[in-house]
Protein backbone atom coordinates (compact mmCIF):
# COMPACT_ATOMS: atom_id res chain seq x y z
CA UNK A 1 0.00 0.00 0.00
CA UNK A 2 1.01 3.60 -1.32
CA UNK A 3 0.18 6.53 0.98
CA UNK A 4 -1.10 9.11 -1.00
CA UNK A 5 -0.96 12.53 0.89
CA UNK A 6 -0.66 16.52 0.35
CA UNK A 7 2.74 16.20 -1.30
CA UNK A 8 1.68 13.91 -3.54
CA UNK A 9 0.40 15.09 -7.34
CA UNK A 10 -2.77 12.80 -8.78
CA UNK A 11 -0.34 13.14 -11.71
CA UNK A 12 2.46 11.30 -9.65
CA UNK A 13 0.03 8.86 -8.37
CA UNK A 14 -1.88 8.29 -11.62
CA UNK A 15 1.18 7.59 -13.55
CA UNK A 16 2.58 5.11 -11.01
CA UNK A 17 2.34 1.25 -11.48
CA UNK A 18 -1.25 0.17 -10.28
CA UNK A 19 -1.41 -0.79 -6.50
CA UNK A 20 -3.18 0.14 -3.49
CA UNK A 21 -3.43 3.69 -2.18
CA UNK A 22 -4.11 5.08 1.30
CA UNK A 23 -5.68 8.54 0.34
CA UNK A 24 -5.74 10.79 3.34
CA UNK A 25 -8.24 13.63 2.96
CA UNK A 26 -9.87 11.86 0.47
CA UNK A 27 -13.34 13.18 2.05
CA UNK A 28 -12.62 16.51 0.53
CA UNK A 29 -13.19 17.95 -3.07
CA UNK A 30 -10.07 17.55 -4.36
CA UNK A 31 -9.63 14.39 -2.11
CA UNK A 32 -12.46 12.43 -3.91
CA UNK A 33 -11.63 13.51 -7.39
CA UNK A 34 -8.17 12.07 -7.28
CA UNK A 35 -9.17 8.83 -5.77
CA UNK A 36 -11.98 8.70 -8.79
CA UNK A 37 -8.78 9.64 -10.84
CA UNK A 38 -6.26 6.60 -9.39
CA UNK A 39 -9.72 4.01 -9.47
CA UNK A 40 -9.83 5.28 -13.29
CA UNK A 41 -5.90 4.92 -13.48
CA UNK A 42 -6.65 1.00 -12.34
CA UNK A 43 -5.78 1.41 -8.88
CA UNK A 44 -7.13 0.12 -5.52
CA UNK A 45 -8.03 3.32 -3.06
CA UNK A 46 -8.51 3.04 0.43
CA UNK A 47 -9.64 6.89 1.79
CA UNK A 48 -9.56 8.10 5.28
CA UNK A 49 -10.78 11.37 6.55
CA UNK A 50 -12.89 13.01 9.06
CA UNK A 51 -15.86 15.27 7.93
CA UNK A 52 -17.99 18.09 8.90
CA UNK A 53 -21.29 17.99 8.70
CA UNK A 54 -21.36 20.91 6.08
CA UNK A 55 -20.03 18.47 3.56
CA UNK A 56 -22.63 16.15 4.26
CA UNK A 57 -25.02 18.55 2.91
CA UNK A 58 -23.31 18.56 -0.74
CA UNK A 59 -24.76 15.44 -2.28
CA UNK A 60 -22.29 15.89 -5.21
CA UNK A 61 -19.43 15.67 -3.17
CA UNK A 62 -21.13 12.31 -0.88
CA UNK A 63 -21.33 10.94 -4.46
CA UNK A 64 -17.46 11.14 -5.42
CA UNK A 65 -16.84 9.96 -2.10
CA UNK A 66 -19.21 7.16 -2.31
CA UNK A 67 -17.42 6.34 -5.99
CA UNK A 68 -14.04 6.99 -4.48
CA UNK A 69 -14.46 3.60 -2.43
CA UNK A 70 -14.85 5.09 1.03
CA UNK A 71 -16.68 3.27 3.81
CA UNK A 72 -17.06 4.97 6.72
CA UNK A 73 -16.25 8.25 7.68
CA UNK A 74 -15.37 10.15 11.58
CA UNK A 75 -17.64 13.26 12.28
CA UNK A 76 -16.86 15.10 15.11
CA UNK A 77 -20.44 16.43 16.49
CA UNK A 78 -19.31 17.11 19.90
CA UNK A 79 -22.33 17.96 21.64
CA UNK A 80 -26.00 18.46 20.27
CA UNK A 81 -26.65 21.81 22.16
CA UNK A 82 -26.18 24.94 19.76
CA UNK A 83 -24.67 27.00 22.35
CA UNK A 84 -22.36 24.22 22.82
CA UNK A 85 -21.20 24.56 19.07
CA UNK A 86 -21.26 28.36 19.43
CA UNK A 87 -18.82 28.53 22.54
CA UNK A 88 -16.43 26.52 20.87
CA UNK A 89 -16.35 27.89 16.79
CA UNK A 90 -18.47 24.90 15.48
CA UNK A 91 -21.77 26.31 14.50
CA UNK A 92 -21.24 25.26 10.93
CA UNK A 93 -22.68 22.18 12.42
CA UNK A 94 -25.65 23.19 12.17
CA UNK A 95 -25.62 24.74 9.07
CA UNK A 96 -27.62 23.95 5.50
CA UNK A 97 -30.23 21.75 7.89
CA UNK A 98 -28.12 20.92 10.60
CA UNK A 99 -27.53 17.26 11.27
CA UNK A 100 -30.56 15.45 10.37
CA UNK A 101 -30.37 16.30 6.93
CA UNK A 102 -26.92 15.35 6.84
CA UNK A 103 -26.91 11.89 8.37
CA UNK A 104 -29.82 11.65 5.62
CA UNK A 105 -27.70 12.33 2.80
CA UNK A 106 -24.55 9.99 4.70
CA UNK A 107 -27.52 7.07 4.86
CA UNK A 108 -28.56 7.17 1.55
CA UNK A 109 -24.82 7.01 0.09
CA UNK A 110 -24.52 3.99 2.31
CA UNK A 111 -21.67 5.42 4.48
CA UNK A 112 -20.92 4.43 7.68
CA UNK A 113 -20.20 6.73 10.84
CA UNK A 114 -17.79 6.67 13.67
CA UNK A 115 -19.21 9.54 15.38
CA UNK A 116 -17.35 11.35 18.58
CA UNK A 117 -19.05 13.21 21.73
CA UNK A 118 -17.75 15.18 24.29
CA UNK A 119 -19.52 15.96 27.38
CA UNK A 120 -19.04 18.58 29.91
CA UNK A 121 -19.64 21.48 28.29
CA UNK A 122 -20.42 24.52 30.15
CA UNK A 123 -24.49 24.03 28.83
CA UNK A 124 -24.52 20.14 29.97
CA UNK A 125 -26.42 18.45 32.86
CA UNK A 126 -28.19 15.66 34.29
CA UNK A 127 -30.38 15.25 31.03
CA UNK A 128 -27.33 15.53 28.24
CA UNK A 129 -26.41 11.62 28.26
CA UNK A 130 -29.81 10.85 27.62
CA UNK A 131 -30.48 12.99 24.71
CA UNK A 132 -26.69 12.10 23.51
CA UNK A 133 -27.19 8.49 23.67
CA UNK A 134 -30.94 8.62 22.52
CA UNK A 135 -29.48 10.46 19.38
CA UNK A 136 -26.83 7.73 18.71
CA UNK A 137 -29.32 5.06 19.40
CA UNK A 138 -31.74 6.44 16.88
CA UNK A 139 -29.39 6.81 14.28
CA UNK A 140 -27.62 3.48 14.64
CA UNK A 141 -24.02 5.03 14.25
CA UNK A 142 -21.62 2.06 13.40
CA UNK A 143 -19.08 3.71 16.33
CA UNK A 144 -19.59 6.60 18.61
CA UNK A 145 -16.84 7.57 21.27
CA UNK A 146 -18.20 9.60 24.18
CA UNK A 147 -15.21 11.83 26.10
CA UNK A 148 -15.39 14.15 28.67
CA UNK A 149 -13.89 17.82 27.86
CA UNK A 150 -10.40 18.31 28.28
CA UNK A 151 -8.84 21.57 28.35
CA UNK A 152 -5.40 21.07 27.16
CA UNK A 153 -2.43 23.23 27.91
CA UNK A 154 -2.45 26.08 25.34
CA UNK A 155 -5.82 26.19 24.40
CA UNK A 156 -7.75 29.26 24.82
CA UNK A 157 -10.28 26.83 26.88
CA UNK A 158 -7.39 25.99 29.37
CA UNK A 159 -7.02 29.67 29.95
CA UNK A 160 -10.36 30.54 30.31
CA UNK A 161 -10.63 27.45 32.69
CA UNK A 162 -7.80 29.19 34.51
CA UNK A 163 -9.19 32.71 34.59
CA UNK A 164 -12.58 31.55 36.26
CA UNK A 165 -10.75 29.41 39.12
CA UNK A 166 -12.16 25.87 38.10
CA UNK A 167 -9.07 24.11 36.86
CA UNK A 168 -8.76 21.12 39.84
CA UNK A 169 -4.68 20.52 38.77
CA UNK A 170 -2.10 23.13 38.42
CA UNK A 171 -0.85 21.09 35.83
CA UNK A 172 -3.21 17.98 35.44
CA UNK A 173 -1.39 16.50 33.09
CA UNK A 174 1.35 16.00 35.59
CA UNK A 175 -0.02 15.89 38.61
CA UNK A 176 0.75 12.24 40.30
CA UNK A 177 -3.01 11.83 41.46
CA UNK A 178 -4.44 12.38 38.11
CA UNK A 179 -5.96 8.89 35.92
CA UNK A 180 -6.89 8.62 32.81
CA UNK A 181 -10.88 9.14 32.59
CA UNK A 182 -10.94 11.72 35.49
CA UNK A 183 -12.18 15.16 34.22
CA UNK A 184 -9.64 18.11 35.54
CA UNK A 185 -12.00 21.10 35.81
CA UNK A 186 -15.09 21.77 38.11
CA UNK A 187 -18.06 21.62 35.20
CA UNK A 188 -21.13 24.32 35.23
CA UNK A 189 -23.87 21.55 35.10
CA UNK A 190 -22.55 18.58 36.62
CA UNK A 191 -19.80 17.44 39.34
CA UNK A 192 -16.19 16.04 37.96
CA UNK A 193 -17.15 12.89 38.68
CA UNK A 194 -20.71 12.77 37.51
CA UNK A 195 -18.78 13.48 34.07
CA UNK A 196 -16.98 11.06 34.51
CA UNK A 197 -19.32 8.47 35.34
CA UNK A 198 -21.71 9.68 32.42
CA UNK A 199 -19.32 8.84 30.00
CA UNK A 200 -18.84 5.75 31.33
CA UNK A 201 -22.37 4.86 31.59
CA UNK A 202 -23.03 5.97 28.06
CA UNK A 203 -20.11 4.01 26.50
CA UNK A 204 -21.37 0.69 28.47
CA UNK A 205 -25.39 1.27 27.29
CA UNK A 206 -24.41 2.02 23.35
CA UNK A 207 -22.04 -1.24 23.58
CA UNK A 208 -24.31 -3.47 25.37
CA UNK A 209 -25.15 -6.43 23.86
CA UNK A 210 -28.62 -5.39 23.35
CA UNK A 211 -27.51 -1.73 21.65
CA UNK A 212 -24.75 -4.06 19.25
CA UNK A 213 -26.95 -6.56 18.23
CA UNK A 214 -30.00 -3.91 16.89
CA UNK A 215 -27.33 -1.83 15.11
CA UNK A 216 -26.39 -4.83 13.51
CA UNK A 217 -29.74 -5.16 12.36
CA UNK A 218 -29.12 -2.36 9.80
CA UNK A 219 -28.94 -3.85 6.48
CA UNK A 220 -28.98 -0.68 4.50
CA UNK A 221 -25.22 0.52 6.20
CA UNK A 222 -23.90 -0.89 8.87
CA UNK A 223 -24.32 -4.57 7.41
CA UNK A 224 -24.95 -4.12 3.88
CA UNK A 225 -22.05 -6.45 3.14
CA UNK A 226 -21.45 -9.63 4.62
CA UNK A 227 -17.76 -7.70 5.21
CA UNK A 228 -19.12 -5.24 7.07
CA UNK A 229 -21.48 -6.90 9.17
CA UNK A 230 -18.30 -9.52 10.27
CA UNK A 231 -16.52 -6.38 10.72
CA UNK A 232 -19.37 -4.30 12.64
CA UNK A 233 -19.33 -6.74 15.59
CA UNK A 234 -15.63 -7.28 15.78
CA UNK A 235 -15.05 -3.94 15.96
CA UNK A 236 -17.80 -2.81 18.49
CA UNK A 237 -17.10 -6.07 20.80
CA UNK A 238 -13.72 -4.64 21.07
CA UNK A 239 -14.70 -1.13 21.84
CA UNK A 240 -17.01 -3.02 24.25
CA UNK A 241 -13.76 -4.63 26.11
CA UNK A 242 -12.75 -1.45 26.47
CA UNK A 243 -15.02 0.24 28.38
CA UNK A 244 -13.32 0.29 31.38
CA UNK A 245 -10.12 -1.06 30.31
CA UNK A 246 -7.96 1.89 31.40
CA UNK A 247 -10.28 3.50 33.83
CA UNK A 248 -7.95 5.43 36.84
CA UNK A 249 -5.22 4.17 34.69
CA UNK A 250 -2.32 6.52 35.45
CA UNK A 251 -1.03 8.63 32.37
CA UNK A 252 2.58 7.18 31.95
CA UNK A 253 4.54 4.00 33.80
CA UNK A 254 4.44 4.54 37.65
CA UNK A 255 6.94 1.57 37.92
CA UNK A 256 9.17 3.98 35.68
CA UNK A 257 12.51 5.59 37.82
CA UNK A 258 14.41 6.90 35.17
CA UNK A 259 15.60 10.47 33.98
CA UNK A 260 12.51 12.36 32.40
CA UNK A 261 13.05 14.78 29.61
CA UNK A 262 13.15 18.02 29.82
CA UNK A 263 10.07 20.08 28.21
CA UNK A 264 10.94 22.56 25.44
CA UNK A 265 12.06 22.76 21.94
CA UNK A 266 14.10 24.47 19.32
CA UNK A 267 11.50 25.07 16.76
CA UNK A 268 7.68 24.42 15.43
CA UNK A 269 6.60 21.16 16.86
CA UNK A 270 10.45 20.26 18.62
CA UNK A 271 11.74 20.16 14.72
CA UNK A 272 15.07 21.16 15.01
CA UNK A 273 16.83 22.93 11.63
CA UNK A 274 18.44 20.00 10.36
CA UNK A 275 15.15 17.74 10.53
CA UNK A 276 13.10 18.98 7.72
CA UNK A 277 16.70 17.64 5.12
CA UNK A 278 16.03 14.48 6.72
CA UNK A 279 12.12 14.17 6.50
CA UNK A 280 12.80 15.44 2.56
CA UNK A 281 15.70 12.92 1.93
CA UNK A 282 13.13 10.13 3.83
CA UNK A 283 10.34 11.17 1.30
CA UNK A 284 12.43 10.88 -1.93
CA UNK A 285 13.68 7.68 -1.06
């Protein structure tokens, strides 16, 4: 397999002996016009992408993508409350129809969704689970990760966080009490740990038995292929082991007793000067 990404011409790709190509982006305009191009070059394409739900609302571009080979698609929604979206920049969610109409165009091209929550947003409470996981339910989403809301270091929600007096770690991602699954900031709506346990609870209801076997049940996506359908319960009886596989799991080895390395960096991203000749010589080769 061929990965096929920005640096990459569809000329370069087209005129390559026929193979397999990983197209990232291939969700996109350009993306799904240069996998039709390799497919009509005799190649194999394999696409993966996220996508917003404005795309979804272009049926012309669900159709190249569709023709492109792709399968299943991520879509961030985040959270279902419009204030939600505004606070954080996403109210393109909701645009063109919102996202009804666009899991109705998705559907009808046959595509299937791994779709991602977060909860804990400044406009979520008791109720928010229910009408999270009653919306995944309904629309028999092949995946669907639920997260709490994590305000990373850097981020303008970390500093906002900060400024109001509700982080509950100076540095959480460091502190030696911290696990993985706990939620660092005092929420508006909800406790920490009723966050916490939501997310849990919502992740062990959608992969229940029960909730996998129904979604199975879909013919017209999730098992429209016998393929998919082996696939669709391998895949969510392992997200189903997982549930609370690394619950309070501590974020690094606490067995470990060795130097740790020093934060900072000499450039964008820790690239020092030299590293860009490398990662160019490492491409041409």
């Amino acid at each position: 397999m061929t990965f096929v990404g920005q640096s990459v011409t569809a000329h370069r790709a087209c005129t390559a002996a026929p193979g397999t190509w990983l197209l990232t982006g291939g969700a996109g305009y350009i993306g799904a016009h240069v996998a039709r191009a390799l497919q009509s070059a005799g190649h194999a394409v394999v696409l993966l992408d996220d996508l917003s739900t404005g795309l979804a609302d272009r049926v012309a571009d669900l159709r190249l993508i569709k023709a492109s080979g792709c399968q299943g698609l991520l879509i961030g929604f985040e959270t279902l409350n419009p204030e939600n979206l505004r606070r954080m920049h996403k109210s393109f969610n909701l645009m063109k129809g919102g996202y009804e109409k666009a899991l109705d165009n998705l559907r009808r091209h046959e595509i299937r969704l791994y779709v991602t929550f977060i909860l804990g947003y400044d406009q979520d409470n008791g109720d928010t689970l229910k009408q999270t996981l009653d919306f995944a339910q309904r629309h028999r989403f092949y995946i669907v990760a639920f997260n709490h809301l994590t305000p990373f270091p850097g981020t303008p929600l970390y500093e906002r966080l900060k400024h109001e007096g509700r982080l509950l770690y100076d540095r959480w991602w460091l502190a030696p009490e911290y696990r993985y699954g706990m939620v660092p900031f005092a929420p508006l709506g909800m406790t920490a740990e009723e966050v916490k346990q939501r997310c849990i609870e919502a992740r062990q209801e959608f992969y229940s038995f029960r909730s996998i076997l129904r979604r199975s049940f879909d013919f017209q996506v999730n098992s429209k292929t016998w393929f998919m359908w082996s696939h669709f319960f391998s895949i969510n009886l392992l997200f189903r082991s997982e549930v609370l596989q690394r619950k309070d799991f501590p974020l690094g080895d606490e067995a470990y007793s060795g130097p740790l390395l020093k934060a900072g960096h000499s450039g964008p991203l820790g690239i020092t000067k030299a590293a860009p000749q490398n990662l160019i010589a490492l491409e041409a080769s």
